[in-house]
Structure formats: structure tokens, C-alpha cells
C-alpha atoms as a PDB file:
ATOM      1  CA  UNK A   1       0.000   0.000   0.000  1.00  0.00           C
ATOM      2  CA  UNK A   2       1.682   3.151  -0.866  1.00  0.00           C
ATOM      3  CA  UNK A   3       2.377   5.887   1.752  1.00  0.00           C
ATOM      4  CA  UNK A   4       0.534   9.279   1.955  1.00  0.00           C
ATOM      5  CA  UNK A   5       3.167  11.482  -0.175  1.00  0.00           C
ATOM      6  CA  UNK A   6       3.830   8.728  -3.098  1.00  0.00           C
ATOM      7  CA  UNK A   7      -0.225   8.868  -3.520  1.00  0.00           C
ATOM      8  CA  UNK A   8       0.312  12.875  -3.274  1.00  0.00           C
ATOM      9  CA  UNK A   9       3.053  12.623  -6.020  1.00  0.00           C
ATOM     10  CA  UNK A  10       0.397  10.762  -7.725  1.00  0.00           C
ATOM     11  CA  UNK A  11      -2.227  13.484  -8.404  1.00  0.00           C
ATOM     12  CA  UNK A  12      -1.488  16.101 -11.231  1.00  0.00           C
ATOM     13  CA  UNK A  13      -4.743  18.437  -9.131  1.00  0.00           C
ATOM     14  CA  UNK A  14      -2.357  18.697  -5.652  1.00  0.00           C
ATOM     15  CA  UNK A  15       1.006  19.308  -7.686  1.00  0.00           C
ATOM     16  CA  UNK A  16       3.058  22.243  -6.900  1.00  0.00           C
ATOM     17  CA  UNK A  17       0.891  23.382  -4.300  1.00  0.00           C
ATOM     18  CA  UNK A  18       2.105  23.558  -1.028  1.00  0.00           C
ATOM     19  CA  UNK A  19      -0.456  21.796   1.246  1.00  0.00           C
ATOM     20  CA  UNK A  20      -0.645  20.724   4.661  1.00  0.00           C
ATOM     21  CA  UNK A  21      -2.925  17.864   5.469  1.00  0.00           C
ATOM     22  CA  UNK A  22      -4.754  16.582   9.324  1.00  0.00           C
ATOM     23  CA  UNK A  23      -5.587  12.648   9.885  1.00  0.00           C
ATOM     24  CA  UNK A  24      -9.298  12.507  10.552  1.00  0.00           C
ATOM     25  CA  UNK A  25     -10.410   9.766  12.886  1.00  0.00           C
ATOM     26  CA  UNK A  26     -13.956   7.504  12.675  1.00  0.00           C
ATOM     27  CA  UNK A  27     -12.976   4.733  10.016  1.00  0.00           C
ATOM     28  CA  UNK A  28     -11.368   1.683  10.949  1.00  0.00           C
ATOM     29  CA  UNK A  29     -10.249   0.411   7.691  1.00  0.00           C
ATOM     30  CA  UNK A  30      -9.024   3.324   5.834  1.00  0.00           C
ATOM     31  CA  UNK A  31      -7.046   6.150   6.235  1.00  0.00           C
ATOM     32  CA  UNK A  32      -8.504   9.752   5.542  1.00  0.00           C
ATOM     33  CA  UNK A  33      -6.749  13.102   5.400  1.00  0.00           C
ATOM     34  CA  UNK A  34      -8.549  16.535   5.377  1.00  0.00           C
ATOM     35  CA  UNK A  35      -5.990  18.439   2.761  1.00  0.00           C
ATOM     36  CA  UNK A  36      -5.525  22.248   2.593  1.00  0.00           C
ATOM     37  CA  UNK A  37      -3.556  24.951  -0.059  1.00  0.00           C
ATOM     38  CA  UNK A  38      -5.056  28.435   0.210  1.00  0.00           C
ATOM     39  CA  UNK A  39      -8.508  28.224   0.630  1.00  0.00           C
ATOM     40  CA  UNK A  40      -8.831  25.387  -1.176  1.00  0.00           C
ATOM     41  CA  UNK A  41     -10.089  21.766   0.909  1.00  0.00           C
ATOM     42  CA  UNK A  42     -10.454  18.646   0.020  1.00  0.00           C
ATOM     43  CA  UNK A  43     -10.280  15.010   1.603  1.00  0.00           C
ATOM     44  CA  UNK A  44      -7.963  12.017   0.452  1.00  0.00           C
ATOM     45  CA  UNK A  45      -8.720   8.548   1.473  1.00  0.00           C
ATOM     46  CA  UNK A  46      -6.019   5.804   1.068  1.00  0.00           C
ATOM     47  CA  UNK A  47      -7.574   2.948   0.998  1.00  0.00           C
ATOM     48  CA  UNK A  48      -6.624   0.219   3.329  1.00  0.00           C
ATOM     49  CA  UNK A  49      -6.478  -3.543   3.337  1.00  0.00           C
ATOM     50  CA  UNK A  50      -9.930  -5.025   3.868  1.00  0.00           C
ATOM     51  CA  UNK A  51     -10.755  -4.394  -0.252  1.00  0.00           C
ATOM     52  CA  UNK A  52      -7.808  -6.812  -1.151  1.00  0.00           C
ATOM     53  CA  UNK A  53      -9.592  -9.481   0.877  1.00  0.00           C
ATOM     54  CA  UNK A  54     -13.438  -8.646  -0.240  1.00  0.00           C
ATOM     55  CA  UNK A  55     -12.502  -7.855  -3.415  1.00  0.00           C
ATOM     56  CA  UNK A  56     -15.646  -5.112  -4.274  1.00  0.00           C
ATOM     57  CA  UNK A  57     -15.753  -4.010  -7.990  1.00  0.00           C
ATOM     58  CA  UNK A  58     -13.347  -0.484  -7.613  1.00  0.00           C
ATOM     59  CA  UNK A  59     -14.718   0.326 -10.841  1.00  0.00           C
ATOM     60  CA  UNK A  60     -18.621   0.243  -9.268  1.00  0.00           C
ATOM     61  CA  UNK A  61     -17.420   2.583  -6.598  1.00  0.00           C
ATOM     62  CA  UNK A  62     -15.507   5.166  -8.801  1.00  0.00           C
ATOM     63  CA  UNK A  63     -18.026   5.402 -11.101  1.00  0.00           C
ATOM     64  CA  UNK A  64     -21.131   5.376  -8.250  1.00  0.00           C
ATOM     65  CA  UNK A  65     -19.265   8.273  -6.065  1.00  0.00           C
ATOM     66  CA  UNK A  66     -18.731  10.639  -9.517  1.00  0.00           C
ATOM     67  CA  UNK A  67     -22.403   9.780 -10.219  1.00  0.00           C
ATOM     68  CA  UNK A  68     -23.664  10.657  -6.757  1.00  0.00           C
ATOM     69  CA  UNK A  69     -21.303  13.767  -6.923  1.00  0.00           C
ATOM     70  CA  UNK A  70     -22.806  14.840  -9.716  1.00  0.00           C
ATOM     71  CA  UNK A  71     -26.217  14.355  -8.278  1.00  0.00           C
ATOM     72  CA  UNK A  72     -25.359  16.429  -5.275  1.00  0.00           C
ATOM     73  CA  UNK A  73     -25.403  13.361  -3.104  1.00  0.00           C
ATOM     74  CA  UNK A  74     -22.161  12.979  -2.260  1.00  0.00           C
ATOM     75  CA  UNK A  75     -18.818  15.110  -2.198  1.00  0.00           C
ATOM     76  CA  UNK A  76     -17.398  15.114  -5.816  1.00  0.00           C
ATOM     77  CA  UNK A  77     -15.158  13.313  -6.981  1.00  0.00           C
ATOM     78  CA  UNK A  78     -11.732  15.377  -7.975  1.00  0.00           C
ATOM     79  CA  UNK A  79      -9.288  12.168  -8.864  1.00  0.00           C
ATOM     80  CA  UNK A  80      -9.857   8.192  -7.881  1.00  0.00           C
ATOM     81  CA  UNK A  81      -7.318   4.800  -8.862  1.00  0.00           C
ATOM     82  CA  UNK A  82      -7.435   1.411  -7.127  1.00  0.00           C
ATOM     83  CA  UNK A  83      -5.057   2.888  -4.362  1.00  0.00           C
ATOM     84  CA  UNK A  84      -6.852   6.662  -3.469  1.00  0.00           C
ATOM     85  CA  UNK A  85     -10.094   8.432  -3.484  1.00  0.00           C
ATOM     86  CA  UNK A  86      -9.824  12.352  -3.767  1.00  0.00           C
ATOM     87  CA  UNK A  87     -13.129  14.232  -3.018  1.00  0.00           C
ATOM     88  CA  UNK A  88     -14.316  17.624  -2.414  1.00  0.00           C
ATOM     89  CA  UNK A  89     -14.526  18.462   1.236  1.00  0.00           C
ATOM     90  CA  UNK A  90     -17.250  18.841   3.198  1.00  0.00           C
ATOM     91  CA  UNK A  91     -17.024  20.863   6.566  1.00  0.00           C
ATOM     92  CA  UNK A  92     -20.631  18.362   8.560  1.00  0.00           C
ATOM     93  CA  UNK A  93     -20.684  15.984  11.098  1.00  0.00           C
ATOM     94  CA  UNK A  94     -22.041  12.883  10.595  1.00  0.00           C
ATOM     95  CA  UNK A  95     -25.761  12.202  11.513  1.00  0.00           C
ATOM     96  CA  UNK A  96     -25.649  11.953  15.040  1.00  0.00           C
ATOM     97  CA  UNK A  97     -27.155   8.828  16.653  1.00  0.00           C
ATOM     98  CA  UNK A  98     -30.187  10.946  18.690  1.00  0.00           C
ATOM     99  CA  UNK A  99     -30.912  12.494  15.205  1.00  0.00           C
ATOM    100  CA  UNK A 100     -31.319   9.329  13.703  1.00  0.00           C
ATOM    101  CA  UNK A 101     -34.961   8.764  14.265  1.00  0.00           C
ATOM    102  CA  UNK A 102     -36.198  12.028  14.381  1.00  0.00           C
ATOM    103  CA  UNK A 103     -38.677  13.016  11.192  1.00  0.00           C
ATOM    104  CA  UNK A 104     -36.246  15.218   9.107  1.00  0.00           C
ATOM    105  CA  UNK A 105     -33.684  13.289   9.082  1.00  0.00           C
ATOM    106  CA  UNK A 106     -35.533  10.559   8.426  1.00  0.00           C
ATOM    107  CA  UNK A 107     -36.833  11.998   5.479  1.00  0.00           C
ATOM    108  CA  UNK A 108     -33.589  13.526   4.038  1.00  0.00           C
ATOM    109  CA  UNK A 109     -31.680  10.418   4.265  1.00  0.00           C
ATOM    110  CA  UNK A 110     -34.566   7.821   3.169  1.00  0.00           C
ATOM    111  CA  UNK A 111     -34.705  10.150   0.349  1.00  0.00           C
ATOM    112  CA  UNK A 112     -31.079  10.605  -0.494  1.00  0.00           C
ATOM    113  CA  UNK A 113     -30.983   5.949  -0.404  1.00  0.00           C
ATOM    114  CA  UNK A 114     -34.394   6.414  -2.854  1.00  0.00           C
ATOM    115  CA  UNK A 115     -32.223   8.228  -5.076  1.00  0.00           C
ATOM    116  CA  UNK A 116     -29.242   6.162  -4.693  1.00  0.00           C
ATOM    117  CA  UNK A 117     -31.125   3.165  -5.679  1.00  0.00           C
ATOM    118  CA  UNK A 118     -32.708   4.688  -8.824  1.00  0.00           C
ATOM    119  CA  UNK A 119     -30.658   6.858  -9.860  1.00  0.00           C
ATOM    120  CA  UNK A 120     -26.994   5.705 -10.005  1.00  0.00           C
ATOM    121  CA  UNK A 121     -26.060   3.177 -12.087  1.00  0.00           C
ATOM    122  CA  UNK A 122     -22.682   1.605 -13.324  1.00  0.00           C
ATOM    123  CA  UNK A 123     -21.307   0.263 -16.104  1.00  0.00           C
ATOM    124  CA  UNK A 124     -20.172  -2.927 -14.285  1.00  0.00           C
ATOM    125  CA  UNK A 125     -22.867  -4.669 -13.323  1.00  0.00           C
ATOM    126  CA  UNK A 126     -21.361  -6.702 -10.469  1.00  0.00           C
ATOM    127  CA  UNK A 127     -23.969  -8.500  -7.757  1.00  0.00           C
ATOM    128  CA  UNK A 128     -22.425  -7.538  -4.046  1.00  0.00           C
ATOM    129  CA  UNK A 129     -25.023  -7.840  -2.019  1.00  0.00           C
ATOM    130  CA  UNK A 130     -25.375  -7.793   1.505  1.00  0.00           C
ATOM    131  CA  UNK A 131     -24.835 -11.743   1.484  1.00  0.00           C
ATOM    132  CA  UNK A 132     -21.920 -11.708  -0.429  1.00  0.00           C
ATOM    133  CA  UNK A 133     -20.308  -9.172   1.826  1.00  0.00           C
ATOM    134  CA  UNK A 134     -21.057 -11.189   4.804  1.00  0.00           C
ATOM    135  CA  UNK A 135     -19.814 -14.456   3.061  1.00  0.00           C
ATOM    136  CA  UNK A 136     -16.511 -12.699   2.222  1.00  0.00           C
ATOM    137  CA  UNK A 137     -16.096 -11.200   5.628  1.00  0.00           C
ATOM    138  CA  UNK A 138     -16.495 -14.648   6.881  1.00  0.00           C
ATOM    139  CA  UNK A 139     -14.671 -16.866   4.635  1.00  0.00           C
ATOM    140  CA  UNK A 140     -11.112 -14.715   5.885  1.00  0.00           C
ATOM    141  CA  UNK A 141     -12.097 -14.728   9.213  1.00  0.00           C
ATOM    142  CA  UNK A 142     -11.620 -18.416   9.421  1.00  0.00           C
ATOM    143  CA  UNK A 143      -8.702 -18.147   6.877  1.00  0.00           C
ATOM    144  CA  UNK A 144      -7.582 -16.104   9.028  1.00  0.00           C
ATOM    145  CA  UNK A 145      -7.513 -18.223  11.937  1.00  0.00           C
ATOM    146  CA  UNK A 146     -10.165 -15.772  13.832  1.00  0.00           C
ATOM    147  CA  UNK A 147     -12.104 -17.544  16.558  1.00  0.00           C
ATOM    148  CA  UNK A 148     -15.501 -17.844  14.905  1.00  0.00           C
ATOM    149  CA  UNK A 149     -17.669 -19.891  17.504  1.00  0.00           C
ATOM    150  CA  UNK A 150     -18.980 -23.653  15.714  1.00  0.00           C
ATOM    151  CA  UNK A 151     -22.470 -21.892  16.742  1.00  0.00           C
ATOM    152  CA  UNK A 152     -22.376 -19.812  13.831  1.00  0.00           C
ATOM    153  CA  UNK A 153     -22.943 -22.466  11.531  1.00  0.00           C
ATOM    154  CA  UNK A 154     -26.919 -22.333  13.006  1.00  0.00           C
ATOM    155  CA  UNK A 155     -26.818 -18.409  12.135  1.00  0.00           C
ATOM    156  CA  UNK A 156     -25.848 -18.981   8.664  1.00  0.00           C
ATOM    157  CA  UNK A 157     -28.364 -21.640   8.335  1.00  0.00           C
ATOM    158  CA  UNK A 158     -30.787 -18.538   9.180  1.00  0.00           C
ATOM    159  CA  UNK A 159     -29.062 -16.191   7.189  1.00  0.00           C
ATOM    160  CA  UNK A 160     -29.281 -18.603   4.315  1.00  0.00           C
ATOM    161  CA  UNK A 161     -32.765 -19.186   4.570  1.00  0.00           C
ATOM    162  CA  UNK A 162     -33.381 -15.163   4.669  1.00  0.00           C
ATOM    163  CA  UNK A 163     -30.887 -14.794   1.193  1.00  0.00           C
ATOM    164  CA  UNK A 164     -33.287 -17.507  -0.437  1.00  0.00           C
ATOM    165  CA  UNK A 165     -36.493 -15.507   0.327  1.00  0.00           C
ATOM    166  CA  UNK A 166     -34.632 -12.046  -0.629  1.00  0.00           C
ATOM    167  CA  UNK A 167     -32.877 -13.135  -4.012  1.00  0.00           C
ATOM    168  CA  UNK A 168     -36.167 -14.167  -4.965  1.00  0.00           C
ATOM    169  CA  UNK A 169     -37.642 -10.833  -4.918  1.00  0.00           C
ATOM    170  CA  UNK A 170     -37.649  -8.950  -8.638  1.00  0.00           C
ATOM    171  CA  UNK A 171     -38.249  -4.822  -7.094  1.00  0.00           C
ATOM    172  CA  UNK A 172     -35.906  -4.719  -4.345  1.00  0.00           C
ATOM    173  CA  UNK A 173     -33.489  -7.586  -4.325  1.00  0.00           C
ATOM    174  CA  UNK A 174     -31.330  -6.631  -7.244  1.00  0.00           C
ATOM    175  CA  UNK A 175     -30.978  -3.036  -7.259  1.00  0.00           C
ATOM    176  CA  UNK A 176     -27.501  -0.915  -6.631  1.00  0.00           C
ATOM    177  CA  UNK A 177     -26.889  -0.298  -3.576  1.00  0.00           C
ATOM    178  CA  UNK A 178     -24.528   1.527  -0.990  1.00  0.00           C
ATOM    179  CA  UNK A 179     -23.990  -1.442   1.282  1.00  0.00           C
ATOM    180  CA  UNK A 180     -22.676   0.841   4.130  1.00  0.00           C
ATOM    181  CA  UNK A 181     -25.382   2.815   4.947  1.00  0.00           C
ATOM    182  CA  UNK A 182     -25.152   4.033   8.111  1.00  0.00           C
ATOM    183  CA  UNK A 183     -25.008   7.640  10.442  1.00  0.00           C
ATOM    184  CA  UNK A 184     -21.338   7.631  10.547  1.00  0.00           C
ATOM    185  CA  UNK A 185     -21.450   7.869   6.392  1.00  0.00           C
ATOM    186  CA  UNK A 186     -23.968  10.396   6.383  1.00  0.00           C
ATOM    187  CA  UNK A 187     -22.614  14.005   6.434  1.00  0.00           C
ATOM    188  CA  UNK A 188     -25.358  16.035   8.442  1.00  0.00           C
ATOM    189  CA  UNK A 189     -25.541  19.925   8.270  1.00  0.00           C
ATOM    190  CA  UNK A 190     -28.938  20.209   9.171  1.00  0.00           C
ATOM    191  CA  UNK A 191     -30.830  20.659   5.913  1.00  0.00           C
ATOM    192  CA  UNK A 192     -28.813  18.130   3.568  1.00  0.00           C
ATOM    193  CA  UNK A 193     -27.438  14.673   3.783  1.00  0.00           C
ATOM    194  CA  UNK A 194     -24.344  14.236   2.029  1.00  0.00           C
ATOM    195  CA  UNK A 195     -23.535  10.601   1.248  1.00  0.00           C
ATOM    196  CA  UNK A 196     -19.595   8.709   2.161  1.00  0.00           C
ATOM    197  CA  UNK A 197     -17.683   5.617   1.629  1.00  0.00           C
ATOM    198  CA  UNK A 198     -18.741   3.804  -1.084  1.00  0.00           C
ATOM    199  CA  UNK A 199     -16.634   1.034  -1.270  1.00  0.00           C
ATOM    200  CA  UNK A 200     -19.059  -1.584  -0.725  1.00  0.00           C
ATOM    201  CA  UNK A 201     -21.059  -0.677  -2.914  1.00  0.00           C
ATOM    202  CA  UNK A 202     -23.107  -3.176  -5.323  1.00  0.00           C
ATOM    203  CA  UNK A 203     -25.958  -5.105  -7.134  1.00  0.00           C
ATOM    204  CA  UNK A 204     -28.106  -6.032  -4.094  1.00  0.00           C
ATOM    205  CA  UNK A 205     -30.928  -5.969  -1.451  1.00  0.00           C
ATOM    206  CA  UNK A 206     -32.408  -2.491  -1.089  1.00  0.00           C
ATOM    207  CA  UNK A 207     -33.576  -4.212   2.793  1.00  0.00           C
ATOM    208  CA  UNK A 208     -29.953  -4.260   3.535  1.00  0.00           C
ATOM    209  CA  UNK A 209     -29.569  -0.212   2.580  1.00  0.00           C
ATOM    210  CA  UNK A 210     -33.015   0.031   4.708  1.00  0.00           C
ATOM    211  CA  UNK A 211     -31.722  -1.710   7.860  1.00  0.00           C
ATOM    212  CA  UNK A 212     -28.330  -0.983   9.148  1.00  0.00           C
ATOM    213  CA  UNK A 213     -29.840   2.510  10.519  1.00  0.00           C
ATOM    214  CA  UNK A 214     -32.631   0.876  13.124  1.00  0.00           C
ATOM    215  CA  UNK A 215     -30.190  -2.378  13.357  1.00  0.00           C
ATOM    216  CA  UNK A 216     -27.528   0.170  14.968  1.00  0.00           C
ATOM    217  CA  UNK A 217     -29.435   2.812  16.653  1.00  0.00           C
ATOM    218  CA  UNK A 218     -32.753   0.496  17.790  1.00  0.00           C
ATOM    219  CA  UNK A 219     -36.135   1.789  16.614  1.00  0.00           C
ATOM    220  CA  UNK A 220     -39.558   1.570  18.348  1.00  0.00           C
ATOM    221  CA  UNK A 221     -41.958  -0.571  15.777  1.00  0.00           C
ATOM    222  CA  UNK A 222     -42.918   3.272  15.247  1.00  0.00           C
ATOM    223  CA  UNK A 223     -40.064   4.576  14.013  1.00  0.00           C
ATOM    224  CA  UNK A 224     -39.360   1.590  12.165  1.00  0.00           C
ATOM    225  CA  UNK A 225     -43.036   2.235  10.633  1.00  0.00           C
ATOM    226  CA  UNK A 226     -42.030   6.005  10.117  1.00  0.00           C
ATOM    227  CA  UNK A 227     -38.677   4.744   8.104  1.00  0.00           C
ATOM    228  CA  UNK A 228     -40.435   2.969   5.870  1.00  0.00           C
ATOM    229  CA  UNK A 229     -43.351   4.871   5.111  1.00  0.00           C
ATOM    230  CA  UNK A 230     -40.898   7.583   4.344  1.00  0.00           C
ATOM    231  CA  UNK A 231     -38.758   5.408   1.869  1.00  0.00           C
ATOM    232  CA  UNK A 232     -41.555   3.632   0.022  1.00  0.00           C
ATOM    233  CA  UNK A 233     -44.157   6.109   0.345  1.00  0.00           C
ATOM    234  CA  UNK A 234     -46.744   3.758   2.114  1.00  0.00           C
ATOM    235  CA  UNK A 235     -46.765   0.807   4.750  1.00  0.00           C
ATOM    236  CA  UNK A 236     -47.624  -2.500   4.931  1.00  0.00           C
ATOM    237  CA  UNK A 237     -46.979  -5.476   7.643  1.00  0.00           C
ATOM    238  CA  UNK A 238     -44.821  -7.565   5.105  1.00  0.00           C
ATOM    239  CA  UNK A 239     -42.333  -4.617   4.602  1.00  0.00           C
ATOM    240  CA  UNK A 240     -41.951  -4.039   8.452  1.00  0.00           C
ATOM    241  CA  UNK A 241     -41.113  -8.256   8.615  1.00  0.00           C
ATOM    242  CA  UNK A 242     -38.283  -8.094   5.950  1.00  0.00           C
ATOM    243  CA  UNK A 243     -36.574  -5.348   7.836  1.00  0.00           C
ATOM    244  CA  UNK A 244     -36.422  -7.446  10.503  1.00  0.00           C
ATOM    245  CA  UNK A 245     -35.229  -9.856   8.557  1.00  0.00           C
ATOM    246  CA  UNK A 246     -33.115  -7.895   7.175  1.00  0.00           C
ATOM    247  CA  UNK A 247     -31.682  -6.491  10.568  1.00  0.00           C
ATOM    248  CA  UNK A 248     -30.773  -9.646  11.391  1.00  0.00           C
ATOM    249  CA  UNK A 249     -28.511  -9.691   8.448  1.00  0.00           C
ATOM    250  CA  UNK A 250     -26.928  -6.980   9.557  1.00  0.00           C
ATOM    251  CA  UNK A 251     -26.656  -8.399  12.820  1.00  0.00           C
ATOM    252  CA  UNK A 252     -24.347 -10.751  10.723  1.00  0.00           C
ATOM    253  CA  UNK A 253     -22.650  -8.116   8.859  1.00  0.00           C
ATOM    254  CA  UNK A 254     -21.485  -6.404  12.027  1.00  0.00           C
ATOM    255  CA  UNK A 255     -20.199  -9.703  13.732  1.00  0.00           C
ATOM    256  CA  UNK A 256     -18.470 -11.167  10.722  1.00  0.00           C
ATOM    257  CA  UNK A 257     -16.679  -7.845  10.119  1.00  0.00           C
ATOM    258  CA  UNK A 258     -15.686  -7.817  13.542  1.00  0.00           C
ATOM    259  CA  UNK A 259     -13.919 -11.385  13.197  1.00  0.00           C
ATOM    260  CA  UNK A 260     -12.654 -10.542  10.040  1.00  0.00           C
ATOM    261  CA  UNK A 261     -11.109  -7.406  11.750  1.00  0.00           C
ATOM    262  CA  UNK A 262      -9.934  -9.501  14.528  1.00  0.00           C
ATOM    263  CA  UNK A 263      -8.303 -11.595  11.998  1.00  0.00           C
ATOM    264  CA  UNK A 264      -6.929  -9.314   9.825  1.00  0.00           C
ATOM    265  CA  UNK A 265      -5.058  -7.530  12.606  1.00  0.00           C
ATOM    266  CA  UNK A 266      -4.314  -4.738  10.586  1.00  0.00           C
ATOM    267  CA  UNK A 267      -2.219  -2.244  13.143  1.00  0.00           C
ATOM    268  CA  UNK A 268      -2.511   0.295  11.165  1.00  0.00           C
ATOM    269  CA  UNK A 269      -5.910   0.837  11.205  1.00  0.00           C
ATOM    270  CA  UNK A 270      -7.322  -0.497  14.359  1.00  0.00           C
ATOM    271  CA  UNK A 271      -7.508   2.312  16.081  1.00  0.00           C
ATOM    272  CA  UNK A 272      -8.394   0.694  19.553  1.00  0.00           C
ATOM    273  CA  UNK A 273     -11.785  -1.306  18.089  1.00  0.00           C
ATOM    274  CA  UNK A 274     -12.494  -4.421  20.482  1.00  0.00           C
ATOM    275  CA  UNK A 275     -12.702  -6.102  17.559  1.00  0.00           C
ATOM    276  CA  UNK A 276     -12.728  -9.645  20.086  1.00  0.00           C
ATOM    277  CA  UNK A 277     -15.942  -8.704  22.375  1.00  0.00           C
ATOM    278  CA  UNK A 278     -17.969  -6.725  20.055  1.00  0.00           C
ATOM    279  CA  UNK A 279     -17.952  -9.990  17.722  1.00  0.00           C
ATOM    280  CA  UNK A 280     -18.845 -11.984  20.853  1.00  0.00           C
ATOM    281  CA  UNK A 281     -21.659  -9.868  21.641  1.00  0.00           C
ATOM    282  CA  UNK A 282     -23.480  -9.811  18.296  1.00  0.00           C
ATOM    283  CA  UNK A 283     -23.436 -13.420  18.027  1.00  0.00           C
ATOM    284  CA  UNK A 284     -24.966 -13.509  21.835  1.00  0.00           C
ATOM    285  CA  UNK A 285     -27.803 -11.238  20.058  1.00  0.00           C
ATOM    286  CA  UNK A 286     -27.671 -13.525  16.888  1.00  0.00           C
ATOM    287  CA  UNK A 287     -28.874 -16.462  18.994  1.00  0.00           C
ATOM    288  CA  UNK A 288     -31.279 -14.427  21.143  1.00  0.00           C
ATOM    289  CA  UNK A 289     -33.326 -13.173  18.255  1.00  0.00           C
ATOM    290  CA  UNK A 290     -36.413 -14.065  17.304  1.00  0.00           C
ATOM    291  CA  UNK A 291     -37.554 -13.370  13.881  1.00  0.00           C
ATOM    292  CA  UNK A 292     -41.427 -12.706  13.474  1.00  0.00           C
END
């Protein structure tokens, strides 16, 4: 992985200026860097390990972020190759968790995913769903060596029966998708929702876009109901039972990444994560749930 000045060196837009840069915190797997010259900004990501493993389609998320950019979705995109992301910067917080299920919000960002999911389409049409994340995440874990417990066999059982149901479903089981959608990759100013990280990006489940919000910030059935209304414009039992469904495999997504992680042991981009006993507890919730 090259070093922050060879990708520098790299990009004809940040040559001959003289720029200082600051490390910004709240990824684990990448390293970002908020870049100055004048009164110019901008924000670099060097992108880290866990894509050589999982192997998403770069390609997919070049062309999805410049498309999103474009949109006004997302931060635009000022130079990209398989090693670097450049993008415009943009001076918000992400969503905080106790704005999360609050109406506008709500609305901003269940309309921002609508959009995603019509809107932006890429030339390679590679399926990376939800599932296949999950399966990648777990297959190096246990290369890996991570401790995955043998009770996780009866959780992918589940999770396999949920991926039959979902693949099966013509509307919103094929359809891009961010993969990653959660508060920490939604920039928050108070009036617009700017879109992140989309390197996970793919042909999937638009329940897996839908979920990862009220999987990691818990909903009342309410809220969940208010979620959904907002994204597909009406309600109806079935939707409310694949998003639990659906928050179960997230439930997955979360623990596998955590092994993975934990496997991995990537020092460079750690950070401090308990990598170890957050896995542990979202199995402990795996086999405690109770799908309706």
C-alpha cells in the first residue's frame, strides 16, 4: 500500500501546491486526510487492506461516487485509482445517533438511499449484495484463523434461509446499492445529507440499505413504521417483517466484520476497536433473536 506522499506525487490536481494535510479519525479500515492549499479543501482517502480481501468491484465505486457527486449526493469526486479516493470536502458531522430517528432526518436520508437506488447506475454490473459481503467477511475470518464460535454455523443456516427468500424478490433484491449505509457515512448539516464511503457498494438488497440505521441505533416498531413509510411512500406489515429480517442480516454483517477485523489484525488501522468482544456480543444477540 503506498504511503501518503507517493499517492500525493500521484495526483497532477495537488502538484506544486504547497499543502498541509490533518488525519481525521472515525474509520477503521481506511485512512482519511482533510488536505488544505489556500482556501482550497479537500479530503484524500487511502484505501486500506480489507478491499484486497473482499474484493468489491473499484470500478462500481468510482463510477457510483462521480455519479452521486454529480447528483449532489455525495462530495465530488476530484481524482480516484485502485489505491486513493480524492473528493471535495465537506465541513458536517455525521448524523448523530439521537438524530437518527427524528422526522427530518428521516426523510432527508430515506430520500437521499431512494435516489441512490434509482438513480446511479454503473457500467459494471457486479452483484455484491449484503450476502456476499457477509460471506466474504467470513470466509477470511476463518482463513484467518479468527475464533468464529462452531455456533455460527446455526446463524448462517438462518441467514441462508433469509438470502433464499430475498434473491427471490424482482423490485428490491437486485438493485444498486450503498452497502454501508449508516449515520457515521452520512454528512449532516442540518438541511442536507451528504452521502460517504462507497466502497461496498453493489448489485443487491435495497432491505440491507433500509436496515443498518434501526439495526444500529434500535427503533420503536414506530419509528421503524415512520422509516419505511418515508422510503416507500406507504406501509404494509410484510415490509416491516423483511426489515427485521433484514436487521438480522446486519446483525451478521457487524459480527463477521468484527472477526474478520480480529483476523486481519491490521495495526494500522485499528484504532483501539475491540474487535474480540464486540464480535462476541453480536453473536450472543444472533442467537437471542427471534424473527417474526
Amino acid at each position: 500500500m503506498k504511503d501518503l506522499l507517493g499517492i500525493i506525487k500521484e495526483i497532477p490536481l495537488l502538484e506544486g501546491k504547497e499543502l498541509s494535510w490533518t488525519p481525521l479519525s472515525g474509520g477503521n479500515v481506511n485512512q482519511s486526510y482533510h488536505i488544505q492549499w489556500e482556501e482550497n479543501h479537500c479530503l484524500l482517502r487511502l484505501n486500506g487492506k480489507q478491499s484486497s480481501y473482499l474484493k468489491p468491484s473499484r470500478v462500481q465505486e468510482i463510477e457510483a461516487a462521480t455519479k452521486a457527486g454529480e447528483l449532489g449526493l455525495s462530495p465530488k469526486v476530484l481524482a480516484a485509482t485502485e489505491d486513493f479516493l480524492l473528493t471535495e470536502y465537506i465541513a458536517a458531522p455525521s448524523l448523530p445517533d439521537d438524530q437518527c430517528r427524528d422526522p427530518h432526518p428521516v426523510e432527508l436520508y430515506t430520500r437521499a438511499l431512494k435516489r441512490i437506488h434509482r438513480e446511479i447506475h454503473t457500467t459494471d454490473r457486479t452483484v455484491f449484495s449484503g450476502f456476499d459481503l457477509n460471506d466474504r467477511f467470513l470466509e477470511n475470518a476463518l482463513r484467518f484463523g479468527a475464533p468464529v464460535p462452531k455456533e455460527f454455523s446455526t446463524i448462517m443456516k438462518q441467514s441462508d434461509r433469509i438470502r433464499g427468500r430475498r434473491e427471490d424478490d424482482p423490485a428490491y433484491g437486485k438493485i444498486f446499492c450503498h452497502n454501508d449505509y449508516w449515520q457515521n457515512n452520512l454528512l449532516y448539516d442540518g438541511n442536507k445529507i451528504s452521502v460517504i464511503d462507497w466502497e461496498l457498494c453493489g448489485y443487491g438488497d435495497v432491505y440491507f440499505d433500509l436496515a443498518r440505521i434501526p439495526y444500529l441505533i434500535p427503533f420503536s416498531y414506530e419509528e421503524e413504521k415512520l422509516l419505511l413509510s418515508s422510503y416507500f411512500e406507504q406501509y404494509d406489515e410484510e415490509q416491516w417483517k423483511t426489515l427485521q429480517e433484514m436487521k438480522y442480516i446486519v446483525n451478521v454483517s457487524e459480527a463477521v466484520w468484527a472477526y474478520f477485523h480480529q483476523g486481519l489484525n491490521d495495526s494500522t488501522n485499528q484504532q483501539g476497536f475491540p474487535y474480540g468482544s464486540y464480535a462476541t456480543e453480536m453473536v450472543e444477540q444472533l442467537l437471542a433473536t427471534k424473527l417474526p
